[in-house]
N, C-alpha and C. Protein backbone atom coordinates (compact mmCIF):
# COMPACT_ATOMS: atom_id res chain seq x y z
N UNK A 1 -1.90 -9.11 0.43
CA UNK A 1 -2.36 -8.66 1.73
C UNK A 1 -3.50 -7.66 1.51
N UNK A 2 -4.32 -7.81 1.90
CA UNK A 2 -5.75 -7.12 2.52
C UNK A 2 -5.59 -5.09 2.34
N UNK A 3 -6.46 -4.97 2.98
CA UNK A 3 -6.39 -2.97 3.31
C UNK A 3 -6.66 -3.58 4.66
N UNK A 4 -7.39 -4.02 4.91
CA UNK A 4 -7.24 -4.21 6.38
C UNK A 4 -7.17 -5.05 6.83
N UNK A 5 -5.74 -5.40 6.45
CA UNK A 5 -4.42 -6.31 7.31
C UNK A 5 -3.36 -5.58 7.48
N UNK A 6 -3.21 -4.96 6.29
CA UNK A 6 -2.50 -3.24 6.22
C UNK A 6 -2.81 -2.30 7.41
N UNK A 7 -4.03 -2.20 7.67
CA UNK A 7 -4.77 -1.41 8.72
C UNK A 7 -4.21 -1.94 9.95
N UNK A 8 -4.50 -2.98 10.21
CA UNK A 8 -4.17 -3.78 11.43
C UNK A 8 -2.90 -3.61 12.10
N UNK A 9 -2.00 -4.02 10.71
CA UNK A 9 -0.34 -3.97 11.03
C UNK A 9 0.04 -2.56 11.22
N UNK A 10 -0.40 -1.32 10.57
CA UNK A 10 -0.42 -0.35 11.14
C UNK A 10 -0.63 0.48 12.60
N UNK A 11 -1.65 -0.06 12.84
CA UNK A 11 -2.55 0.27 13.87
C UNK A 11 -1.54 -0.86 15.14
N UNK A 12 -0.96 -1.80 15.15
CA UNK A 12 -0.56 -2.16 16.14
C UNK A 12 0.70 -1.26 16.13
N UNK A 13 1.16 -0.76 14.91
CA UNK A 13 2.83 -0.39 14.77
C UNK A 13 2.78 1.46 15.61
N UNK A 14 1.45 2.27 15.22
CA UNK A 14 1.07 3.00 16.31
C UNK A 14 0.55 3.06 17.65
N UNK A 15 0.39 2.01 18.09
CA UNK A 15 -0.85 2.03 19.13
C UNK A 15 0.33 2.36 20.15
N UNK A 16 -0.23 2.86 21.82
CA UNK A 16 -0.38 3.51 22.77
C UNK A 16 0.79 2.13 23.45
N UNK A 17 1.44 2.87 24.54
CA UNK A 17 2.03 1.62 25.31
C UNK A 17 0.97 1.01 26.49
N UNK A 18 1.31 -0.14 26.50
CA UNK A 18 0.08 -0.79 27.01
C UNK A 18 -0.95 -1.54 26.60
N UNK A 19 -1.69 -1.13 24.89
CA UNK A 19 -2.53 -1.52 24.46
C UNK A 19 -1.84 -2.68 23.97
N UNK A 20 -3.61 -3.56 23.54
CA UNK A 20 -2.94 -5.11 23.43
C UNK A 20 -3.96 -5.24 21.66
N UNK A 21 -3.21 -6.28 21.20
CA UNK A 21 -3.77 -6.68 20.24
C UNK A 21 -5.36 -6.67 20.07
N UNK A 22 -6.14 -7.21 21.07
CA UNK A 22 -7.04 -6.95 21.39
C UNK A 22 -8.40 -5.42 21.78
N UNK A 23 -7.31 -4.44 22.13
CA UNK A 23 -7.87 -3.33 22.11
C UNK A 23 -7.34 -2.72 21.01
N UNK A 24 -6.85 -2.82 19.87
CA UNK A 24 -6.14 -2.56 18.62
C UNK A 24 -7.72 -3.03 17.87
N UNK A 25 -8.00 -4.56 17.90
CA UNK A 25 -9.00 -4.76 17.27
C UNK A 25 -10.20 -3.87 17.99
N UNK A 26 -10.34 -3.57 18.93
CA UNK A 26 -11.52 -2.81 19.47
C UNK A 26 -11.89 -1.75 18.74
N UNK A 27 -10.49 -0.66 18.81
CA UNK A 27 -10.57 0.68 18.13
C UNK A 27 -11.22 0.23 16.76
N UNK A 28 -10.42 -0.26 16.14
CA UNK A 28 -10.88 -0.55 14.41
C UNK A 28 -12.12 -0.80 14.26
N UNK A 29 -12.72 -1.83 15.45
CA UNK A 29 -13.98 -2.27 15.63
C UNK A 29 -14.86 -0.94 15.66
N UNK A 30 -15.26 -0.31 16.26
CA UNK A 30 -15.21 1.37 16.74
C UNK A 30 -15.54 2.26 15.71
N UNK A 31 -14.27 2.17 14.56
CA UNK A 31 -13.95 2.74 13.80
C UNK A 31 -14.87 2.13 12.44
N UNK A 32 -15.34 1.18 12.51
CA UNK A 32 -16.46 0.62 11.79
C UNK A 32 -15.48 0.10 10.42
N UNK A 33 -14.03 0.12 10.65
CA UNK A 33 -13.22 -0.61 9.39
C UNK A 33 -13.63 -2.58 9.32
N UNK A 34 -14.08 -2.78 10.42
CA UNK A 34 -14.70 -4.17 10.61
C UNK A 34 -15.15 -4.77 11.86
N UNK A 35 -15.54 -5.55 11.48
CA UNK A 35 -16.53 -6.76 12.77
C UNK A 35 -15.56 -6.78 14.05
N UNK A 36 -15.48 -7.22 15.13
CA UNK A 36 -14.38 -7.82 16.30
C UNK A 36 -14.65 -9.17 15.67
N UNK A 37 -15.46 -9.86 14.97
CA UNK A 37 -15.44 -11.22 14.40
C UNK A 37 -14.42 -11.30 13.73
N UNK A 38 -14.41 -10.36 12.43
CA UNK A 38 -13.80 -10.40 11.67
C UNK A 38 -12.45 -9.87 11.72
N UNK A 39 -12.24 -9.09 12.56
CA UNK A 39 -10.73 -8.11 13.04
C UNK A 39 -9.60 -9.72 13.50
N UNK A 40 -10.80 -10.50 14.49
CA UNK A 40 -9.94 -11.58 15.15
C UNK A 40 -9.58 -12.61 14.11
N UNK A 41 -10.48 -12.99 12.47
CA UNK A 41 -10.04 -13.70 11.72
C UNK A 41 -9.00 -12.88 11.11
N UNK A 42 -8.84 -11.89 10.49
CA UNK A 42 -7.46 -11.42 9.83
C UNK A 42 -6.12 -11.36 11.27
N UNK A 43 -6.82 -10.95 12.00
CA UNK A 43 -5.26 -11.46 12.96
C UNK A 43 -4.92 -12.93 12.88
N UNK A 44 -5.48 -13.83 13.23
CA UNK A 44 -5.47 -14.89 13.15
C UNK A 44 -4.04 -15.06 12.48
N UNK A 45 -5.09 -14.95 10.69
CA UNK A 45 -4.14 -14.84 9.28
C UNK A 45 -2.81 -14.59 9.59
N UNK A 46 -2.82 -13.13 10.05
CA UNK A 46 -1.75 -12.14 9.91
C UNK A 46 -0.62 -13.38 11.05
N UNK A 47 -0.95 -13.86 12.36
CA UNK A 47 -0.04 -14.75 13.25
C UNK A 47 0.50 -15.90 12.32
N UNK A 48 -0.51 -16.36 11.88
CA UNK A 48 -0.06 -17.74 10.62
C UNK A 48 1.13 -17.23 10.02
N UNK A 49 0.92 -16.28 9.32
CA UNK A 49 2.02 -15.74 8.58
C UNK A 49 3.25 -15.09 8.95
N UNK A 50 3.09 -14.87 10.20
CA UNK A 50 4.33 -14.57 10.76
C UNK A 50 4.70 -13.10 10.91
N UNK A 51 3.95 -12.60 11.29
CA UNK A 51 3.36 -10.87 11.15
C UNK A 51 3.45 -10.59 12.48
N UNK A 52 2.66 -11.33 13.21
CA UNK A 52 2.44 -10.83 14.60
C UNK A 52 2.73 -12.12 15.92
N UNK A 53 3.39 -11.95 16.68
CA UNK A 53 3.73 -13.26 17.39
C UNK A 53 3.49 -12.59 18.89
N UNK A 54 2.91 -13.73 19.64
CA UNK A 54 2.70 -12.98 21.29
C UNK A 54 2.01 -11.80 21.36
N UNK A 55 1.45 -11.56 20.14
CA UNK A 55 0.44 -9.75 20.61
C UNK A 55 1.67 -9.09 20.60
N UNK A 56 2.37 -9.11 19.38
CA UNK A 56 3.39 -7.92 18.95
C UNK A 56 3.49 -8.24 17.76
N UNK A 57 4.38 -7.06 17.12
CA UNK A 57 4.53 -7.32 15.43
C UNK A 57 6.08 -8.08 15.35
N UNK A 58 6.36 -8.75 14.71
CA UNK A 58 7.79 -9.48 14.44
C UNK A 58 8.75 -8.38 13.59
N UNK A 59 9.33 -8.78 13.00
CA UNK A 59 10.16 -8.26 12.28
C UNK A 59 9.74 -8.03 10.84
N UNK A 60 9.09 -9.02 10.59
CA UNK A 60 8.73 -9.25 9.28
C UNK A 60 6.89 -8.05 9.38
N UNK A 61 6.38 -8.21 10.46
CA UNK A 61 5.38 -7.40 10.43
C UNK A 61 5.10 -6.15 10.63
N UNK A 62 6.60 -5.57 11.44
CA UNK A 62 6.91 -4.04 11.18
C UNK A 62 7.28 -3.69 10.13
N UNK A 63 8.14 -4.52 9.08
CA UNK A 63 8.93 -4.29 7.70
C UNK A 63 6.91 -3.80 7.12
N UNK A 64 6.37 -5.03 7.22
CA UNK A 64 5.18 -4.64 6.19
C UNK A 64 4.07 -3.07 6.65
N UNK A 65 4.27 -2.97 8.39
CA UNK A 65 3.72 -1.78 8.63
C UNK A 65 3.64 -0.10 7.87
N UNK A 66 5.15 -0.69 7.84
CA UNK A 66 6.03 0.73 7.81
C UNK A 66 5.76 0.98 5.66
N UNK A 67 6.03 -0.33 5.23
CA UNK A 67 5.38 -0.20 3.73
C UNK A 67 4.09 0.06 4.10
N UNK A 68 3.57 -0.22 4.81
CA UNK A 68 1.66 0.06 4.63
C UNK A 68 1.64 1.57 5.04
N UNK A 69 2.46 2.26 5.99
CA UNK A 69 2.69 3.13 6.21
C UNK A 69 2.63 4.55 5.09
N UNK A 70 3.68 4.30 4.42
CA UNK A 70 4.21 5.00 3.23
C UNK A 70 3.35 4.99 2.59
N UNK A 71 2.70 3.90 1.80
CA UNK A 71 1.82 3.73 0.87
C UNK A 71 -0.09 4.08 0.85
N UNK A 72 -0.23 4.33 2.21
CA UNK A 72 -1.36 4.96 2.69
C UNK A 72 -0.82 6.77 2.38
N UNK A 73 0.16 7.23 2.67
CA UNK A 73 0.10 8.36 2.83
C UNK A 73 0.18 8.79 1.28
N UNK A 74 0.94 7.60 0.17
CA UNK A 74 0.64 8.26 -1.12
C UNK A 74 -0.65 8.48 -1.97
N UNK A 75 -1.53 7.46 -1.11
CA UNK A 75 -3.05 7.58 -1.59
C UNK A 75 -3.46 9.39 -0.87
């Protein structure tokens, strides 16, 4: 997995109530971590895989948040 797919799965696992997958990619967009081209191909990915379903994280994509979590803060 990516740094920013890590980013992503993060960033949905904080975001605001209300916000949508879509304004998740905005911020990042914003944030100059990548394209809205490119934000929408790693989501894409990340749905294939079973990360994110309906513009939410699954089970399997909070498990990886919460590691991306931890492991950002040891850097």
């Amino acid at each position: 997995m990516t740094t920013e797919e890590k980013v992503i799965l993060l960033a949905m696992l904080k975001r605001e109530e209300g916000e949508s997958l879509k304004d998740v990619l905005l911020m990042l967009e914003n944030s100059r971590v990548f394209t809205l081209k490119e934000g929408k191909r790693l989501a894409r990915g990340l749905k294939e895989e079973g990360y994110i379903e309906k513009g939410e994280l699954t089970v399997k994509g909070e498990a990886a948040a919460r590691t991306a979590e931890e492991e950002f803060k040891l850097s």
